[in-house]
PDB file of N, CA and C in Angstrom:
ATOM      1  N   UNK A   1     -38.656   4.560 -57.837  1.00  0.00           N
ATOM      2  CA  UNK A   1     -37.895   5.125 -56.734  1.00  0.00           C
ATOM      3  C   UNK A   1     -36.719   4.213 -56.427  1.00  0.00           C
ATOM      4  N   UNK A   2     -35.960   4.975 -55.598  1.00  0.00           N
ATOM      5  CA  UNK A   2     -34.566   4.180 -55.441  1.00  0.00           C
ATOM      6  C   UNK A   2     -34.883   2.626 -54.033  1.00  0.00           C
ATOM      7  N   UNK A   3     -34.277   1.614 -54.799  1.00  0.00           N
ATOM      8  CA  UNK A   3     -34.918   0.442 -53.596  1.00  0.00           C
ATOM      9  C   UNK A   3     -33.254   0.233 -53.087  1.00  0.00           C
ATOM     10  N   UNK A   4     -31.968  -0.140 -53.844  1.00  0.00           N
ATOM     11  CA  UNK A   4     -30.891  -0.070 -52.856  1.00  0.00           C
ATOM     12  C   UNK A   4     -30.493   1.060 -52.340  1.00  0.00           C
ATOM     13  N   UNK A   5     -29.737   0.203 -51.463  1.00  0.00           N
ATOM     14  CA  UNK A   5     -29.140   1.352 -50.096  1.00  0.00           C
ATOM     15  C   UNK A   5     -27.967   2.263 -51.531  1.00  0.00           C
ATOM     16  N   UNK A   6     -27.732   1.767 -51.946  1.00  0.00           N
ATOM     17  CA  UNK A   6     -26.621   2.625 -52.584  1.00  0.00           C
ATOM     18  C   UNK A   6     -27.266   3.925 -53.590  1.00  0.00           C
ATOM     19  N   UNK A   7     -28.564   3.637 -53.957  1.00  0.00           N
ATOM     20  CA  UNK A   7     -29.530   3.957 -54.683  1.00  0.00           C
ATOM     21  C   UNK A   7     -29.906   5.253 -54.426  1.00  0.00           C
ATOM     22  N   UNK A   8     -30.251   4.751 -52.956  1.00  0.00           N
ATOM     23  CA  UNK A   8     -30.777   5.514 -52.336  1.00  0.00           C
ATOM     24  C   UNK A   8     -30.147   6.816 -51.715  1.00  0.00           C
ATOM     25  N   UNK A   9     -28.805   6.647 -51.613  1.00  0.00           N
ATOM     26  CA  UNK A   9     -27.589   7.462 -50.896  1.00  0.00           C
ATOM     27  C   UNK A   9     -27.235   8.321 -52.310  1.00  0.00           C
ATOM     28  N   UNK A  10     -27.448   7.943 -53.064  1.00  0.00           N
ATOM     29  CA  UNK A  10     -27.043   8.214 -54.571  1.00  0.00           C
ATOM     30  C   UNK A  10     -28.047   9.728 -55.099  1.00  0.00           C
ATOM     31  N   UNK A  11     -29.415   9.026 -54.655  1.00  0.00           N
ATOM     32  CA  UNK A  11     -30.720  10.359 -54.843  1.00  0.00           C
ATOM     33  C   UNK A  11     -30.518  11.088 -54.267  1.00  0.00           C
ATOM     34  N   UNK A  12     -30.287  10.487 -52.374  1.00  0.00           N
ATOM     35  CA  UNK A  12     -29.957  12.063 -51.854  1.00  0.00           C
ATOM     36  C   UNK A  12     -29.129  13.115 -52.308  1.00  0.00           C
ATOM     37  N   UNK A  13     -27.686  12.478 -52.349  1.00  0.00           N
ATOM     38  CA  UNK A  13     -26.404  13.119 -52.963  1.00  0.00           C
ATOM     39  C   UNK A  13     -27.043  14.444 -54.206  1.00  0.00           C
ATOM     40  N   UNK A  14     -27.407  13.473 -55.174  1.00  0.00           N
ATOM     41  CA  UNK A  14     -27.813  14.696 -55.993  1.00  0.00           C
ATOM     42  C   UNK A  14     -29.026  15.613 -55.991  1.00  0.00           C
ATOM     43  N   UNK A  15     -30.290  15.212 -54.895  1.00  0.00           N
ATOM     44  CA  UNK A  15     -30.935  16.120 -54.933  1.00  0.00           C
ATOM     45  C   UNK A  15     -30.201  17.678 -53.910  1.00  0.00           C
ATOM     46  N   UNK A  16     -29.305  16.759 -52.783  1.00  0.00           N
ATOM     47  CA  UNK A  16     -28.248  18.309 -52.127  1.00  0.00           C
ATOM     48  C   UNK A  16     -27.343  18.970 -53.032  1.00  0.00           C
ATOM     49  N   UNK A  17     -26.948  18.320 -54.327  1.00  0.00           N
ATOM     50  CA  UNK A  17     -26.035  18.911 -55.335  1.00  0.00           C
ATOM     51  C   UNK A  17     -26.820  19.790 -56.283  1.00  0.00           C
ATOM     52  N   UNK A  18     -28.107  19.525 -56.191  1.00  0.00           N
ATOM     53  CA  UNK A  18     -28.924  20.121 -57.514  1.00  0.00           C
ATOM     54  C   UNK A  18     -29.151  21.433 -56.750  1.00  0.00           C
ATOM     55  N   UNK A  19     -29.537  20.898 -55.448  1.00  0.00           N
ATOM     56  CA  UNK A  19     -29.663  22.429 -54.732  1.00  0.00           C
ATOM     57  C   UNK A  19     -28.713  23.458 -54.654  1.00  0.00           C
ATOM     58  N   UNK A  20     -27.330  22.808 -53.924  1.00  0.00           N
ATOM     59  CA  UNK A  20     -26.593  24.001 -54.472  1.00  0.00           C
ATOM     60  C   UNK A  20     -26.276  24.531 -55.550  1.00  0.00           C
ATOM     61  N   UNK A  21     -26.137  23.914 -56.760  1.00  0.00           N
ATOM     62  CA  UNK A  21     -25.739  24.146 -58.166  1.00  0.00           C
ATOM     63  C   UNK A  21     -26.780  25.241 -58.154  1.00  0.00           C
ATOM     64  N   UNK A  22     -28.344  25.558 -58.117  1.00  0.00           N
ATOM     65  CA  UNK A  22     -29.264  25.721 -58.178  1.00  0.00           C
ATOM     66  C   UNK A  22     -28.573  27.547 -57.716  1.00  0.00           C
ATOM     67  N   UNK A  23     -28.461  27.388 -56.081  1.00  0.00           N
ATOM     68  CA  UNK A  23     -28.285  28.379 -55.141  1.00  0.00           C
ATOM     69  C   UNK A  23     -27.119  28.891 -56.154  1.00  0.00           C
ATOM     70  N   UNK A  24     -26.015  28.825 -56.123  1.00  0.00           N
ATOM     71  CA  UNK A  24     -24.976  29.312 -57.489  1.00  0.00           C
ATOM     72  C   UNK A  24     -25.425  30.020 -58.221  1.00  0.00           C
ATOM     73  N   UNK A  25     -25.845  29.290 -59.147  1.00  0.00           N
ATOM     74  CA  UNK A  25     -26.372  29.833 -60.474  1.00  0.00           C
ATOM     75  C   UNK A  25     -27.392  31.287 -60.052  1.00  0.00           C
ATOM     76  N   UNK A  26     -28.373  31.173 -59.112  1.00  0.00           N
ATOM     77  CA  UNK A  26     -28.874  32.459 -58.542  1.00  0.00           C
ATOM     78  C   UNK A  26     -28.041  33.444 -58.202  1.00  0.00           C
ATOM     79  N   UNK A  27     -27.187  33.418 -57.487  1.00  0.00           N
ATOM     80  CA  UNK A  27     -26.126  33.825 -56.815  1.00  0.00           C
ATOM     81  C   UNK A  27     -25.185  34.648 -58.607  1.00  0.00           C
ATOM     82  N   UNK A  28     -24.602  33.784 -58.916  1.00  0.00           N
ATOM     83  CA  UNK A  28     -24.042  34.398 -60.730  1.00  0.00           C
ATOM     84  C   UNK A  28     -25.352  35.523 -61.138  1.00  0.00           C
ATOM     85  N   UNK A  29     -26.285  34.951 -61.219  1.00  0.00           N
ATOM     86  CA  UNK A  29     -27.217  35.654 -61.815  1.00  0.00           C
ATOM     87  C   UNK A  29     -27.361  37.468 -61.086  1.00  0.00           C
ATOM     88  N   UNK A  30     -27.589  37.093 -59.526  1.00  0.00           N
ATOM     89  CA  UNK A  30     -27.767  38.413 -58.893  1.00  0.00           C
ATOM     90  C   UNK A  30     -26.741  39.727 -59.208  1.00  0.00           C
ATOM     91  N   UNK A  31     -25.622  39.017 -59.357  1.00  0.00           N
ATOM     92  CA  UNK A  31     -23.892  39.551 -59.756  1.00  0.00           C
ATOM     93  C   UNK A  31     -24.207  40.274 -60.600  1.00  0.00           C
ATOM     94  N   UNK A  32     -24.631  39.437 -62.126  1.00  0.00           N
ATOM     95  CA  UNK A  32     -24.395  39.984 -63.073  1.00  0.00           C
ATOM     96  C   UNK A  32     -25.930  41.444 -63.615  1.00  0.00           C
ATOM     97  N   UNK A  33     -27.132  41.041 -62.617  1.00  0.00           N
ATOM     98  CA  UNK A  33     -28.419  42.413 -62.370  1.00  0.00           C
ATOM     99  C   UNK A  33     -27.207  43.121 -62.151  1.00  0.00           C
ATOM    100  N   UNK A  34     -26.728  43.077 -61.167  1.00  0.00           N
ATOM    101  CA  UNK A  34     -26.146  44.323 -59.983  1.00  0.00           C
ATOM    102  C   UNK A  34     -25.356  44.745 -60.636  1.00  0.00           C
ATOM    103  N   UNK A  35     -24.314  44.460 -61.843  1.00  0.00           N
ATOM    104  CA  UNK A  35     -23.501  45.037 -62.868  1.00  0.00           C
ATOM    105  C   UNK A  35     -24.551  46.098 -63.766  1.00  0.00           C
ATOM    106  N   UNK A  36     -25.458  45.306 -64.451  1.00  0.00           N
ATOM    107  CA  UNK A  36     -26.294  45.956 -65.831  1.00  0.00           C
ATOM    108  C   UNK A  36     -27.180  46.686 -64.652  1.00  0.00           C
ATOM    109  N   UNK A  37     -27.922  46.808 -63.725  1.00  0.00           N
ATOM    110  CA  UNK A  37     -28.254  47.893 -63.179  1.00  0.00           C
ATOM    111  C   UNK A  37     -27.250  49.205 -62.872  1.00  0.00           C
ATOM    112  N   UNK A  38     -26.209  49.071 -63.004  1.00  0.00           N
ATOM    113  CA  UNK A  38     -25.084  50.086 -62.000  1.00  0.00           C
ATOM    114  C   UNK A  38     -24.929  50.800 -63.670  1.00  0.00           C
ATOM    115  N   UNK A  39     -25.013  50.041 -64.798  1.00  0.00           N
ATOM    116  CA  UNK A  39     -24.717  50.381 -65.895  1.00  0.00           C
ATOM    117  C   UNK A  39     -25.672  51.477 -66.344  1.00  0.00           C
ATOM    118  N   UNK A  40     -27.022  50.703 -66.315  1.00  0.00           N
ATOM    119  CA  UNK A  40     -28.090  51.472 -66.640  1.00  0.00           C
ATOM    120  C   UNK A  40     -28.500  52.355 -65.837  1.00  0.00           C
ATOM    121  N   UNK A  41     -28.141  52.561 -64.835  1.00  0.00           N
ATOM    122  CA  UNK A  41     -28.325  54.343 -63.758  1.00  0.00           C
ATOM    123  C   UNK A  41     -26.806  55.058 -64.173  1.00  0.00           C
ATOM    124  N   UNK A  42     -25.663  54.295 -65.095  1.00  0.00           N
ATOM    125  CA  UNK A  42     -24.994  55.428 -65.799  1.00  0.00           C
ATOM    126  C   UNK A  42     -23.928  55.531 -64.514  1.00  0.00           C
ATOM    127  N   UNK A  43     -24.123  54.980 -63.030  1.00  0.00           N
ATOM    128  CA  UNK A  43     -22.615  54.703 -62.098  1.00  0.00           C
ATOM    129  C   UNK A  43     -21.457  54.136 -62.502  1.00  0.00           C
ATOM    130  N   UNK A  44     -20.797  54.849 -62.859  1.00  0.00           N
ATOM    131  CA  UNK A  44     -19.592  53.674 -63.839  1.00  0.00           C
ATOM    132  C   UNK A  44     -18.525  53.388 -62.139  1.00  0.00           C
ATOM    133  N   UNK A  45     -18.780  54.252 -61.627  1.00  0.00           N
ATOM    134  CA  UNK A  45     -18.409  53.817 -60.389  1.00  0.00           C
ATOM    135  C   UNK A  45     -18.415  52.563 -59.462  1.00  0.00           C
ATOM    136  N   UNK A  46     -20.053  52.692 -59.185  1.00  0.00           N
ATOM    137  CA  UNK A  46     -20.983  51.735 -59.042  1.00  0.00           C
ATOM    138  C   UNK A  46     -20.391  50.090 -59.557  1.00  0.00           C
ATOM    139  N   UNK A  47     -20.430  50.136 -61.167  1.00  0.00           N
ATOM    140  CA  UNK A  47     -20.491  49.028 -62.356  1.00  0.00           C
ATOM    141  C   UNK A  47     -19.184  48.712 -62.265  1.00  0.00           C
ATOM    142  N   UNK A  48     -18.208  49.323 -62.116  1.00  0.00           N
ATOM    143  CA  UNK A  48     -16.905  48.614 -62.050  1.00  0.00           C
ATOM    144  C   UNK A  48     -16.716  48.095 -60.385  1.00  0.00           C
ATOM    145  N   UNK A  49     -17.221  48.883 -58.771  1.00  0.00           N
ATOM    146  CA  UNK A  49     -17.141  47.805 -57.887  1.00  0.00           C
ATOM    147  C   UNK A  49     -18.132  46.388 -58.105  1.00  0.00           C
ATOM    148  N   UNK A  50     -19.007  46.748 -58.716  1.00  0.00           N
ATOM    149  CA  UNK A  50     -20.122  45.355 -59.061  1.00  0.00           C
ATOM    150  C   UNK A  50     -19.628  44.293 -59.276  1.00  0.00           C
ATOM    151  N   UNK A  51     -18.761  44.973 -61.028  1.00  0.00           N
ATOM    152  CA  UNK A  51     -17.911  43.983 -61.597  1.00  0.00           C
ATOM    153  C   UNK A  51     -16.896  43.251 -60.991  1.00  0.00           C
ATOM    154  N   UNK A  52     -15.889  43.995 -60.426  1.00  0.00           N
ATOM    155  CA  UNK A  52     -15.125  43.620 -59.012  1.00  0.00           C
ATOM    156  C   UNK A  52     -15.408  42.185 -58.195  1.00  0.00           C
ATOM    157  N   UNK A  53     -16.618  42.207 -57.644  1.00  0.00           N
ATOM    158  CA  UNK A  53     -17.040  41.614 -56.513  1.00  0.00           C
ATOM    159  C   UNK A  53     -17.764  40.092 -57.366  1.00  0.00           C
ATOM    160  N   UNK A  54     -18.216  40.362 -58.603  1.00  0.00           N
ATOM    161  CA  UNK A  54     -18.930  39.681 -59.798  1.00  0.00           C
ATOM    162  C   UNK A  54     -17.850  38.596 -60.520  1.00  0.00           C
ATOM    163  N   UNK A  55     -16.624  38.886 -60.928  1.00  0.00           N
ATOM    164  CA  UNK A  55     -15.404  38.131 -61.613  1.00  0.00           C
ATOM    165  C   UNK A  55     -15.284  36.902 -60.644  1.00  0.00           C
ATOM    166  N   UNK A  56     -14.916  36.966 -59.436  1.00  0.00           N
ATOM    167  CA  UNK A  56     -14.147  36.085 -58.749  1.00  0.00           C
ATOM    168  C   UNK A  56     -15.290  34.786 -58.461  1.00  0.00           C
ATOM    169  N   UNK A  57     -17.238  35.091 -58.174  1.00  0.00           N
ATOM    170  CA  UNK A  57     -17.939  34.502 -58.246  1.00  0.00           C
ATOM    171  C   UNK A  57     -17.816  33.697 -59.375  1.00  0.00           C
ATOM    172  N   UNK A  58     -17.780  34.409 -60.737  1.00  0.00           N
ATOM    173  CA  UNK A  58     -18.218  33.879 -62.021  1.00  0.00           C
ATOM    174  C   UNK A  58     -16.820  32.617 -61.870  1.00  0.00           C
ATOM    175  N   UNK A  59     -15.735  33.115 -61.566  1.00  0.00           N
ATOM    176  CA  UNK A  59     -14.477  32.433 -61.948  1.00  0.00           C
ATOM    177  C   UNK A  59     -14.875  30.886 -61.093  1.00  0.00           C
ATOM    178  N   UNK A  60     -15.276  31.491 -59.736  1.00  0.00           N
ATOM    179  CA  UNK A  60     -15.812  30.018 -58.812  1.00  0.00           C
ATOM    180  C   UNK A  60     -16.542  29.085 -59.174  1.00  0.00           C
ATOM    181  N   UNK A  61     -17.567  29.635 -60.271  1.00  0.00           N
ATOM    182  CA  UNK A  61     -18.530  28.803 -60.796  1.00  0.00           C
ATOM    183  C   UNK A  61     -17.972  28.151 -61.476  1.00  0.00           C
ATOM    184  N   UNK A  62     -17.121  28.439 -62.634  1.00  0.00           N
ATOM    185  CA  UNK A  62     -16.538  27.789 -63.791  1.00  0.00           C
ATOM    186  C   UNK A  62     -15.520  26.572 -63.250  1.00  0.00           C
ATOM    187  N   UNK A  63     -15.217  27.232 -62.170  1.00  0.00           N
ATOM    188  CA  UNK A  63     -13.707  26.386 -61.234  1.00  0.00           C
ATOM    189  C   UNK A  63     -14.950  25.066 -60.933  1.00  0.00           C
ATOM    190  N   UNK A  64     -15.722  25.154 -60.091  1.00  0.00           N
ATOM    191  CA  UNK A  64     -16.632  24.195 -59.579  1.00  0.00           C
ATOM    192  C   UNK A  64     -17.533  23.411 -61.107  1.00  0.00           C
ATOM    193  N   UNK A  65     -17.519  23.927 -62.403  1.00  0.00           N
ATOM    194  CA  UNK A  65     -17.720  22.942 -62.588  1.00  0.00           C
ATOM    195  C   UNK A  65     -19.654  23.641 -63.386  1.00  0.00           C
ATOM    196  N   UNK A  66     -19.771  24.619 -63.025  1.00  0.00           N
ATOM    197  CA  UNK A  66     -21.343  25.060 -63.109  1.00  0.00           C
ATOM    198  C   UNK A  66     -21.455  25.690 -64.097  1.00  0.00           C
ATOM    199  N   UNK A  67     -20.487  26.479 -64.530  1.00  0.00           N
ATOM    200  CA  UNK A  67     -20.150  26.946 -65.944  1.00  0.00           C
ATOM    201  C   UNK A  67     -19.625  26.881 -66.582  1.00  0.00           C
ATOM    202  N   UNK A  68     -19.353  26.609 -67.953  1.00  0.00           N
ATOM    203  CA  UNK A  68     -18.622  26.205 -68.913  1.00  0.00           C
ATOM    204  C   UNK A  68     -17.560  27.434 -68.861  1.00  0.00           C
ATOM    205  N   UNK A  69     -16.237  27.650 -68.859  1.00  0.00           N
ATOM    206  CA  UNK A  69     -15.025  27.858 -69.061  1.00  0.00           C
ATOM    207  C   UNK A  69     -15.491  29.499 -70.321  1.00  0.00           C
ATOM    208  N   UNK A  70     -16.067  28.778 -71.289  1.00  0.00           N
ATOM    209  CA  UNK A  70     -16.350  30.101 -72.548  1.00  0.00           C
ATOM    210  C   UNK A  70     -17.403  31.013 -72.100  1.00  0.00           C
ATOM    211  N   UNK A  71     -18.389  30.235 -71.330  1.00  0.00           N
ATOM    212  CA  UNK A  71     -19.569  31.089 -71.004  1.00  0.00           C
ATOM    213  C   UNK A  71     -19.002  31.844 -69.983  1.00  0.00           C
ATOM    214  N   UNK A  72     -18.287  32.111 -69.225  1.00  0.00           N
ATOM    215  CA  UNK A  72     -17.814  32.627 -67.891  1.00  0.00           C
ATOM    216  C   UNK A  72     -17.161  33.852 -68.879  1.00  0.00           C
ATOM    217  N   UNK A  73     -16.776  33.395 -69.802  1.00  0.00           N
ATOM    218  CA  UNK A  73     -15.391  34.434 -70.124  1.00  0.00           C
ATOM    219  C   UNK A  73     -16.187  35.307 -70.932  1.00  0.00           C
ATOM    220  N   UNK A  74     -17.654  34.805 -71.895  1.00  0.00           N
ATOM    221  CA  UNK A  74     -18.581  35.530 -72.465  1.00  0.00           C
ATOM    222  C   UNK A  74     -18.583  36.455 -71.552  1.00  0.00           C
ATOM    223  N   UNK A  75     -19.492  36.248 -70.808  1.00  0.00           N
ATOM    224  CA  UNK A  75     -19.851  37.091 -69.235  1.00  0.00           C
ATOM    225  C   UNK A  75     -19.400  38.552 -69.089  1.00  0.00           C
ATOM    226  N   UNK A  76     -17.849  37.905 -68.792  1.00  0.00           N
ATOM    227  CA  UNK A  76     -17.101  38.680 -67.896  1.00  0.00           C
ATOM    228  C   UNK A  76     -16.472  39.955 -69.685  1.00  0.00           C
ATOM    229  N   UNK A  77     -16.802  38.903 -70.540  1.00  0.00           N
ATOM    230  CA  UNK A  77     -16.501  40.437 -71.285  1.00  0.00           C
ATOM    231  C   UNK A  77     -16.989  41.419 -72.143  1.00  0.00           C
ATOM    232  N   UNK A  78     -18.237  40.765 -71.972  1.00  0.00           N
ATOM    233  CA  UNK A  78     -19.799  41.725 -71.847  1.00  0.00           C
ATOM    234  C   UNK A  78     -20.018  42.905 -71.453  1.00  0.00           C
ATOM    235  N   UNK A  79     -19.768  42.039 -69.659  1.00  0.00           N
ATOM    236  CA  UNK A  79     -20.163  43.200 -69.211  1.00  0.00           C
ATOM    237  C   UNK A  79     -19.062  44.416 -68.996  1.00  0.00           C
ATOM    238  N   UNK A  80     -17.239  44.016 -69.376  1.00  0.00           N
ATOM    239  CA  UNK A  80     -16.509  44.845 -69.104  1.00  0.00           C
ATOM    240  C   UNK A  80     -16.936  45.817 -70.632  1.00  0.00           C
ATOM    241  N   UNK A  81     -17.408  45.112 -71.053  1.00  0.00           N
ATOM    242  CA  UNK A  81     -17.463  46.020 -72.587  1.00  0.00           C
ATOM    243  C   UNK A  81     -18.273  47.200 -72.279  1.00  0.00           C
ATOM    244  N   UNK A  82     -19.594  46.993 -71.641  1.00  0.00           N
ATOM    245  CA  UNK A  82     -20.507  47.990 -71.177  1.00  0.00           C
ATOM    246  C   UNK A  82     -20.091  48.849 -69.851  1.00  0.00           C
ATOM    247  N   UNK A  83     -19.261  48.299 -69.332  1.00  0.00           N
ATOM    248  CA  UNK A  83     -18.685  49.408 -68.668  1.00  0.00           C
ATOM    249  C   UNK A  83     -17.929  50.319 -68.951  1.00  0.00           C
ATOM    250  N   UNK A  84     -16.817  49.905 -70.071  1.00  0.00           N
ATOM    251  CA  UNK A  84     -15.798  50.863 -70.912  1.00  0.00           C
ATOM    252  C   UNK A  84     -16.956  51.751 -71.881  1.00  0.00           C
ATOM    253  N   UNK A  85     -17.873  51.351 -72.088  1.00  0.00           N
ATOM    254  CA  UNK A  85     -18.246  51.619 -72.924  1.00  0.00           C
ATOM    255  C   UNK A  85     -19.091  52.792 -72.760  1.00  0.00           C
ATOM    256  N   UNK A  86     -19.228  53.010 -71.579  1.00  0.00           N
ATOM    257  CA  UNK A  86     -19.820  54.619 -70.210  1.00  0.00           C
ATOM    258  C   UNK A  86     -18.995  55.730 -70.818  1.00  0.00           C
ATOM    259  N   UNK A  87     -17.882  55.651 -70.779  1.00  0.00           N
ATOM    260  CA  UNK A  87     -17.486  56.511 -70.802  1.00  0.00           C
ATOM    261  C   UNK A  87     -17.749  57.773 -71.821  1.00  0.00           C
TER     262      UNK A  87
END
């Protein structure tokens, strides 16, 4: 366990960082259900506000640091693929 003070300020820091990183990554995750559900009931309506509301999260994550730059852009053109792909 951590015995200096700096040590110690150090554990906290990242066990509150692991948490949010944590909360995020849930948060990306819920986005991208709420897309492939809107897909799979066939709402292309639905799947493109999803997507909408889904980009600017994913973009935050990558900005902050939680997602790699390629994986974000995987993502985001996935799921635009399955939405064009309704039609």
């Amino acid at each position: 366990m951590a015995n200096t003070p700096q040590s110690k300020k150090r554990a906290k820091q990242s066990e509150v960082r692991r948490q949010r990183n944590v909360a995020m990554r849930s948060k990306i995750r819920s986005s991208i259900k709420n897309i492939l559900k809107a897909v799979d009931s066939g709402d292309k309506e639905a799947a493109t506000s999803a997507y909408k509301i889904a980009v600017p999260i994913i973009d935050g994550m990558t900005n902050k640091g939680i997602l790699h730059k390629n994986t974000s852009s995987r993502h985001k053109s996935r799921l635009n693929a399955r939405i064009k792909a309704m039609a």
